[in-house]
N, C-alpha and C. Protein backbone atom coordinates (compact mmCIF):
# COMPACT_ATOMS: atom_id res chain seq x y z
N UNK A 1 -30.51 -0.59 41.61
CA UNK A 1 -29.68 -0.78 40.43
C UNK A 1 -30.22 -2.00 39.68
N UNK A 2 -30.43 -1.59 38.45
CA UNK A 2 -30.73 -2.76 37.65
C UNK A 2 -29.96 -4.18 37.50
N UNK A 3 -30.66 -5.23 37.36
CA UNK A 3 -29.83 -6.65 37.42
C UNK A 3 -29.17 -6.45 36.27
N UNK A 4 -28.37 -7.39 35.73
CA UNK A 4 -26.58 -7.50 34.85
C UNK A 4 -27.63 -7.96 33.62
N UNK A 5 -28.38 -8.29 33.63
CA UNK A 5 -29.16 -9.08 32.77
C UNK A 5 -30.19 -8.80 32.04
N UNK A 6 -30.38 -7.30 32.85
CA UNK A 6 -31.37 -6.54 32.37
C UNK A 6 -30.55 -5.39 31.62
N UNK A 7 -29.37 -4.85 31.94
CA UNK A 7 -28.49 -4.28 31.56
C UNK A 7 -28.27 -4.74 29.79
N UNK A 8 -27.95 -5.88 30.03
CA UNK A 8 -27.39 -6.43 28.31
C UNK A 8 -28.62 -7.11 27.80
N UNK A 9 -29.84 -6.94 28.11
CA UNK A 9 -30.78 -7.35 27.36
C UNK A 9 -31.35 -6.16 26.77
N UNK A 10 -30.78 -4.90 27.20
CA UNK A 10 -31.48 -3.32 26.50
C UNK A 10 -29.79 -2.78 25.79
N UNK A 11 -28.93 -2.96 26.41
CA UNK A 11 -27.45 -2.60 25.93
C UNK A 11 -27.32 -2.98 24.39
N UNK A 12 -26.84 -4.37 24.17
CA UNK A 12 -26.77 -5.18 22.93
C UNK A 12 -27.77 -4.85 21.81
N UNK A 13 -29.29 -4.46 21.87
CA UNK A 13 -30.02 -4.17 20.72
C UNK A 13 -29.93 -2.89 20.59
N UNK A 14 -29.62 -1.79 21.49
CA UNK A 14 -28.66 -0.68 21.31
C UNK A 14 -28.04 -0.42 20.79
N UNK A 15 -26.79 -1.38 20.53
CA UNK A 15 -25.62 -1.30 20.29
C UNK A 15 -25.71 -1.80 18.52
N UNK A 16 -26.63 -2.80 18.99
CA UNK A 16 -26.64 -3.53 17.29
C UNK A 16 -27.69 -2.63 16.49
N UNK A 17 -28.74 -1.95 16.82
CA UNK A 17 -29.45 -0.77 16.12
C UNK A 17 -29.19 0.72 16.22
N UNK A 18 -27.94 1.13 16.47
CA UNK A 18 -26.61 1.92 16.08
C UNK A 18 -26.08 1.76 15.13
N UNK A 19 -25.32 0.74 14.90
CA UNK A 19 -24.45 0.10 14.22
C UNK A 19 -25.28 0.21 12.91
N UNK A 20 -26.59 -0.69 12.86
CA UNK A 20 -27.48 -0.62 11.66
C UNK A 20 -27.71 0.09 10.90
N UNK A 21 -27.93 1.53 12.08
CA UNK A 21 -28.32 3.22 11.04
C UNK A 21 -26.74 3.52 11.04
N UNK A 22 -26.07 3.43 11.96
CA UNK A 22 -24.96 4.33 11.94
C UNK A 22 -24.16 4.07 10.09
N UNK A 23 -23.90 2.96 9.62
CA UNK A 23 -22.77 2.19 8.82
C UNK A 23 -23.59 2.68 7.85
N UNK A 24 -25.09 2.58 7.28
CA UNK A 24 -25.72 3.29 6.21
C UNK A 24 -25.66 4.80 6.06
N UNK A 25 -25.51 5.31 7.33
CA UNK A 25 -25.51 6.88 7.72
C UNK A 25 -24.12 7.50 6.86
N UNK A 26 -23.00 6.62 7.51
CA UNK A 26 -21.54 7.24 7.37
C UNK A 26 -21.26 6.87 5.73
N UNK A 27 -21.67 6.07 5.50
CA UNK A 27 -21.57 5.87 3.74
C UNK A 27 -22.25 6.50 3.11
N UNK A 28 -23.49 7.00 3.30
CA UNK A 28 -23.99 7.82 2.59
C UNK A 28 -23.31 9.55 2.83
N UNK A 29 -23.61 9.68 3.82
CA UNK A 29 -22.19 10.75 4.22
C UNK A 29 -20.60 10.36 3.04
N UNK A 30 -20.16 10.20 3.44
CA UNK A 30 -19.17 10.05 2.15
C UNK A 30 -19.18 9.79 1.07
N UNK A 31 -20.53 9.51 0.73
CA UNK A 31 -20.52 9.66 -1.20
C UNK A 31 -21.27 10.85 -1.15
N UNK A 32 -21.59 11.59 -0.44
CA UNK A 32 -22.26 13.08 -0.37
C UNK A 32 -20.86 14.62 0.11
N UNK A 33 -20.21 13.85 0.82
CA UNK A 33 -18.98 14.46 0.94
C UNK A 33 -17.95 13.72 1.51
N UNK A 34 -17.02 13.12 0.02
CA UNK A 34 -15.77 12.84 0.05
C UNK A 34 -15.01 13.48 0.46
N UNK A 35 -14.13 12.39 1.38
CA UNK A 35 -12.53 13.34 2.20
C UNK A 35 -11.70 12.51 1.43
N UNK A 36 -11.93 10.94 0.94
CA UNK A 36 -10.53 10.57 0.24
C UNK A 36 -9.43 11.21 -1.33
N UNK A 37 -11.24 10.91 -2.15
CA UNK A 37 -10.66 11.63 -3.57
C UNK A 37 -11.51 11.98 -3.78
N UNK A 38 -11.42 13.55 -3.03
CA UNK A 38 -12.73 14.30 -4.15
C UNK A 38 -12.70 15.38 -5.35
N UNK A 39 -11.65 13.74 -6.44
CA UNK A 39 -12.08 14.46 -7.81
C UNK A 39 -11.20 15.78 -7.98
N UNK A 40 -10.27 16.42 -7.21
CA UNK A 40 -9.78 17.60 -7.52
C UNK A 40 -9.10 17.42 -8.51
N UNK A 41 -8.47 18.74 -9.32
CA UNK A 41 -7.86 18.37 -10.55
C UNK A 41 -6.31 18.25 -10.33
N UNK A 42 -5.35 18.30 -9.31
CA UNK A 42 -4.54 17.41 -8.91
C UNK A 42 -4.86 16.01 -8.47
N UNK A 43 -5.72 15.59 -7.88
CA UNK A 43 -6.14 14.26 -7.93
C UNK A 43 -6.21 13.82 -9.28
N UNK A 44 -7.03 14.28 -10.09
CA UNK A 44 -7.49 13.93 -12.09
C UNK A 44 -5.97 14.08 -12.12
N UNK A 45 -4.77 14.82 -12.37
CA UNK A 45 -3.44 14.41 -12.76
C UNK A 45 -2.61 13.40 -12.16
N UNK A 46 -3.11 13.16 -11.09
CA UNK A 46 -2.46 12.10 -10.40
C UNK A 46 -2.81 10.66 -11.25
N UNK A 47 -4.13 10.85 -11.03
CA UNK A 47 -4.47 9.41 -11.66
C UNK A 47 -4.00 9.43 -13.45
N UNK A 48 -3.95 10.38 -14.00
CA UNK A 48 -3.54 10.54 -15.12
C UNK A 48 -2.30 9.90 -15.50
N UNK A 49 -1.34 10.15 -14.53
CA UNK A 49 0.06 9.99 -14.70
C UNK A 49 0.29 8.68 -13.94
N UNK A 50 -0.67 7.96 -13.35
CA UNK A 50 -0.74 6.59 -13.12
C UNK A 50 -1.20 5.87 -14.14
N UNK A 51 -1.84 6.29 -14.82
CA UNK A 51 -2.74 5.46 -16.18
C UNK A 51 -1.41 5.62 -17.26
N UNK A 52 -0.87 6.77 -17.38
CA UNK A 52 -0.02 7.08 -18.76
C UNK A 52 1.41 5.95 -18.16
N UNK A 53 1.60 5.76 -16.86
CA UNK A 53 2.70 4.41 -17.21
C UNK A 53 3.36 4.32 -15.75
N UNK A 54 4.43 3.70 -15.32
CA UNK A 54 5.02 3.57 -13.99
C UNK A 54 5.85 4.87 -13.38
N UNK A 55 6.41 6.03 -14.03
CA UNK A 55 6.70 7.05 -13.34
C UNK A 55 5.59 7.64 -12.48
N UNK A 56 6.52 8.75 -11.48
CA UNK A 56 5.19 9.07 -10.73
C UNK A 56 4.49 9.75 -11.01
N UNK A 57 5.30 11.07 -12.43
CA UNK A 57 4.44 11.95 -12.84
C UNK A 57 5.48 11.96 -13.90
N UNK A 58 3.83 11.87 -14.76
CA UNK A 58 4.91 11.39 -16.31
C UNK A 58 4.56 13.06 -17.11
N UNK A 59 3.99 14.05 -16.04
CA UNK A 59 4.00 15.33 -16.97
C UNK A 59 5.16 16.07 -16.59
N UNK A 60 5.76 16.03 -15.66
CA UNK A 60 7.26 16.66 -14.96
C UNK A 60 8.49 15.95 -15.99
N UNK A 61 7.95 14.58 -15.81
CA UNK A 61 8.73 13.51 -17.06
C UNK A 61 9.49 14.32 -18.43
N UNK A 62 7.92 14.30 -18.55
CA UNK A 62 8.02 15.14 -20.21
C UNK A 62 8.89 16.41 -20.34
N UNK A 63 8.64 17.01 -19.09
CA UNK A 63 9.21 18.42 -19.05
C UNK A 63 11.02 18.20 -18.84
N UNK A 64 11.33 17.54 -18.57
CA UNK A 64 12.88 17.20 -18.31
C UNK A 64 13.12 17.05 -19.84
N UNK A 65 14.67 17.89 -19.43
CA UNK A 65 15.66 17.56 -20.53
C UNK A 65 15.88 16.12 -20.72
N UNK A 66 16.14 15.47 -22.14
CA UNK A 66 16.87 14.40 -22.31
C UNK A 66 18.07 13.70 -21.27
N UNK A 67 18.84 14.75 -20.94
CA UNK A 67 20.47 14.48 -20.62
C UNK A 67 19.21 14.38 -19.19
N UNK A 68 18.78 14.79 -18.21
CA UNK A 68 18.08 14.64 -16.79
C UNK A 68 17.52 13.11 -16.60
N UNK A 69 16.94 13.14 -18.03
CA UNK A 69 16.26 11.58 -17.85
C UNK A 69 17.53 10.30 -17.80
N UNK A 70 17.88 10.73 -18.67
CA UNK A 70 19.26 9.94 -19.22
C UNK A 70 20.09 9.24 -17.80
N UNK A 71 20.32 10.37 -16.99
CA UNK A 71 20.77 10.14 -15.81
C UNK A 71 20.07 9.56 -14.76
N UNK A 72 19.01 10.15 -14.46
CA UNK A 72 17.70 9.52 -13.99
C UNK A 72 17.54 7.85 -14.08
N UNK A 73 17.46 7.80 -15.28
CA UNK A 73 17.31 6.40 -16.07
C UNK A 73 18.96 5.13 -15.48
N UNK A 74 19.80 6.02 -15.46
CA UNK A 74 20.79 5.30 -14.50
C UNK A 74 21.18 5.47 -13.53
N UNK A 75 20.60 6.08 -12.63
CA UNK A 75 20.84 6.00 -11.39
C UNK A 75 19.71 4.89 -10.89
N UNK A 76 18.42 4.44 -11.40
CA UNK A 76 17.54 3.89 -11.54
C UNK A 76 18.48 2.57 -11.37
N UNK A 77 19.10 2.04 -12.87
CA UNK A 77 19.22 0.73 -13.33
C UNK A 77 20.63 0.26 -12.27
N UNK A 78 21.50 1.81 -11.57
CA UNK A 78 22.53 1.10 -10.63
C UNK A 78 21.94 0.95 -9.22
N UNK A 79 21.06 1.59 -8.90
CA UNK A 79 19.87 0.71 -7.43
C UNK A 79 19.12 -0.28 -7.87
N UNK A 80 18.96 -0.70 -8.95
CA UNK A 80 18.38 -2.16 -9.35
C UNK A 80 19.45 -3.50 -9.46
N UNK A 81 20.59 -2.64 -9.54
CA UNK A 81 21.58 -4.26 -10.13
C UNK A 81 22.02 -4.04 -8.64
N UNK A 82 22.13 -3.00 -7.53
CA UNK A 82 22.67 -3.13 -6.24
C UNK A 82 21.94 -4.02 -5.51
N UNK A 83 20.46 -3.31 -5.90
CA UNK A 83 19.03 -5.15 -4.90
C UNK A 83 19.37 -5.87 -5.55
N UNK A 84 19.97 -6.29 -7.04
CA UNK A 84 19.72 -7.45 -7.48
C UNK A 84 21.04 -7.83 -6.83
N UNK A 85 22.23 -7.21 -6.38
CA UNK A 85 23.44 -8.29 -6.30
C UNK A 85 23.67 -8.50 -4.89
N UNK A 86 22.43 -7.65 -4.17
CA UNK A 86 22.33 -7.46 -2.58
C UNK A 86 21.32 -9.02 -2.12
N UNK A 87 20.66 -9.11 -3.32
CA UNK A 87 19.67 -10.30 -3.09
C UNK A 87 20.38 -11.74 -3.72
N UNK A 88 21.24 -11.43 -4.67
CA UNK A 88 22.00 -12.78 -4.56
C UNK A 88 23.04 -13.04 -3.86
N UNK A 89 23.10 -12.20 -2.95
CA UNK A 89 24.32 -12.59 -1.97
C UNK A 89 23.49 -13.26 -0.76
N UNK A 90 22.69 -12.71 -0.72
CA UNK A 90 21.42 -13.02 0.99
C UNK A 90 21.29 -14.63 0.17
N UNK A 91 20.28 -15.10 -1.28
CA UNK A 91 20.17 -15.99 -1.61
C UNK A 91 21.65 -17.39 -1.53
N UNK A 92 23.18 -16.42 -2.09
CA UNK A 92 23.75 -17.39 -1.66
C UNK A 92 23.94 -18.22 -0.26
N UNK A 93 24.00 -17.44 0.58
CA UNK A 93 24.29 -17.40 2.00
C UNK A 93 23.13 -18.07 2.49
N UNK A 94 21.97 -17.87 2.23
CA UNK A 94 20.77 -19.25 2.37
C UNK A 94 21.41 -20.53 1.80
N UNK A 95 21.68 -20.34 0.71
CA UNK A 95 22.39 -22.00 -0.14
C UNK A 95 23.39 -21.98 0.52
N UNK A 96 24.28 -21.61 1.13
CA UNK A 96 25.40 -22.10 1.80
C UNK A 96 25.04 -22.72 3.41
N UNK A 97 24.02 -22.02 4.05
CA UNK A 97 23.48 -22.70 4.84
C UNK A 97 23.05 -23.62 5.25
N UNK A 98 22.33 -24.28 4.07
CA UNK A 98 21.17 -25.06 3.79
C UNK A 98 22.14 -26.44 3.71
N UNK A 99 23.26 -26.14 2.57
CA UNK A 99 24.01 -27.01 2.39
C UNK A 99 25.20 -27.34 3.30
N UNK A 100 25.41 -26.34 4.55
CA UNK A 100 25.68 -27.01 5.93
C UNK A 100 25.11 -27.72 6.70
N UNK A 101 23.66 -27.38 6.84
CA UNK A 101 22.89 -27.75 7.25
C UNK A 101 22.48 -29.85 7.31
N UNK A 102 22.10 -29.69 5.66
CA UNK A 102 22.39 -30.85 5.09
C UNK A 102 23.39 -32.09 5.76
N UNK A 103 24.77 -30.96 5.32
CA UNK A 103 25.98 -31.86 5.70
C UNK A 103 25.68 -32.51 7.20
N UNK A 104 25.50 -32.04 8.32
CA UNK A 104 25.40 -31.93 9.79
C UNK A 104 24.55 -33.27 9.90
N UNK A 105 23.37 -32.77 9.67
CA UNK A 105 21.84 -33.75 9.69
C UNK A 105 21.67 -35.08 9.05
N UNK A 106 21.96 -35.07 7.87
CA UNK A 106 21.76 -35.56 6.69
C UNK A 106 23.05 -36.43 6.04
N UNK A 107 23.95 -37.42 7.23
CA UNK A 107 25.44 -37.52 6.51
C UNK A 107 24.94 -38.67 5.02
């Protein structure tokens, strides 16, 4: 059996001239055949309707009635004022802490 030393003196430049071809290999492989975005034309609408503004799909958008959005549009702004009044309650309750805290430590 080979010594430990002889082992990782052929192992390691192995390992590191793998690595060398392998990482040029697999990238060129994927700009030759993409698995993330390859370009389909649901992908092209996706990104479309990311460029045209913050909905997720601003062509379904379009297609809604007024009165859909309308509602949409507030059910939106009453889960925004709920984090917002959910986050100034957490924020008070830090300041009420803080300012026990104070009191205790700090006479």
């Amino acid at each position: 059996m080979p010594e430990s030393s002889e082992l990782v003196r052929w192992l390691i430049p192995a390992i590191m001239m793998t690595a060398a071809l392998g990482v040029p290999a697999a990238l060129w492989w994927e700009k030759r055949h993409p698995r993330t975005y390859p370009g389909s034309a649901a992908h092209e609408a996706a990104l479309q309707s990311v460029q045209d503004g913050t909905a997720p799909n601003l062509a379904e958008w379009r297609r809604m009635p007024t009165s859909a959005q309308a509602y949409w549009d507030e059910q939106q702004l009453k889960h925004g004022a709920a984090v917002d009044a959910y986050d100034a309650a957490l924020a008070a309750r830090a300041a009420e802490e803080r300012a026990r805290v104070n009191v205790l430590f700090r006479p």
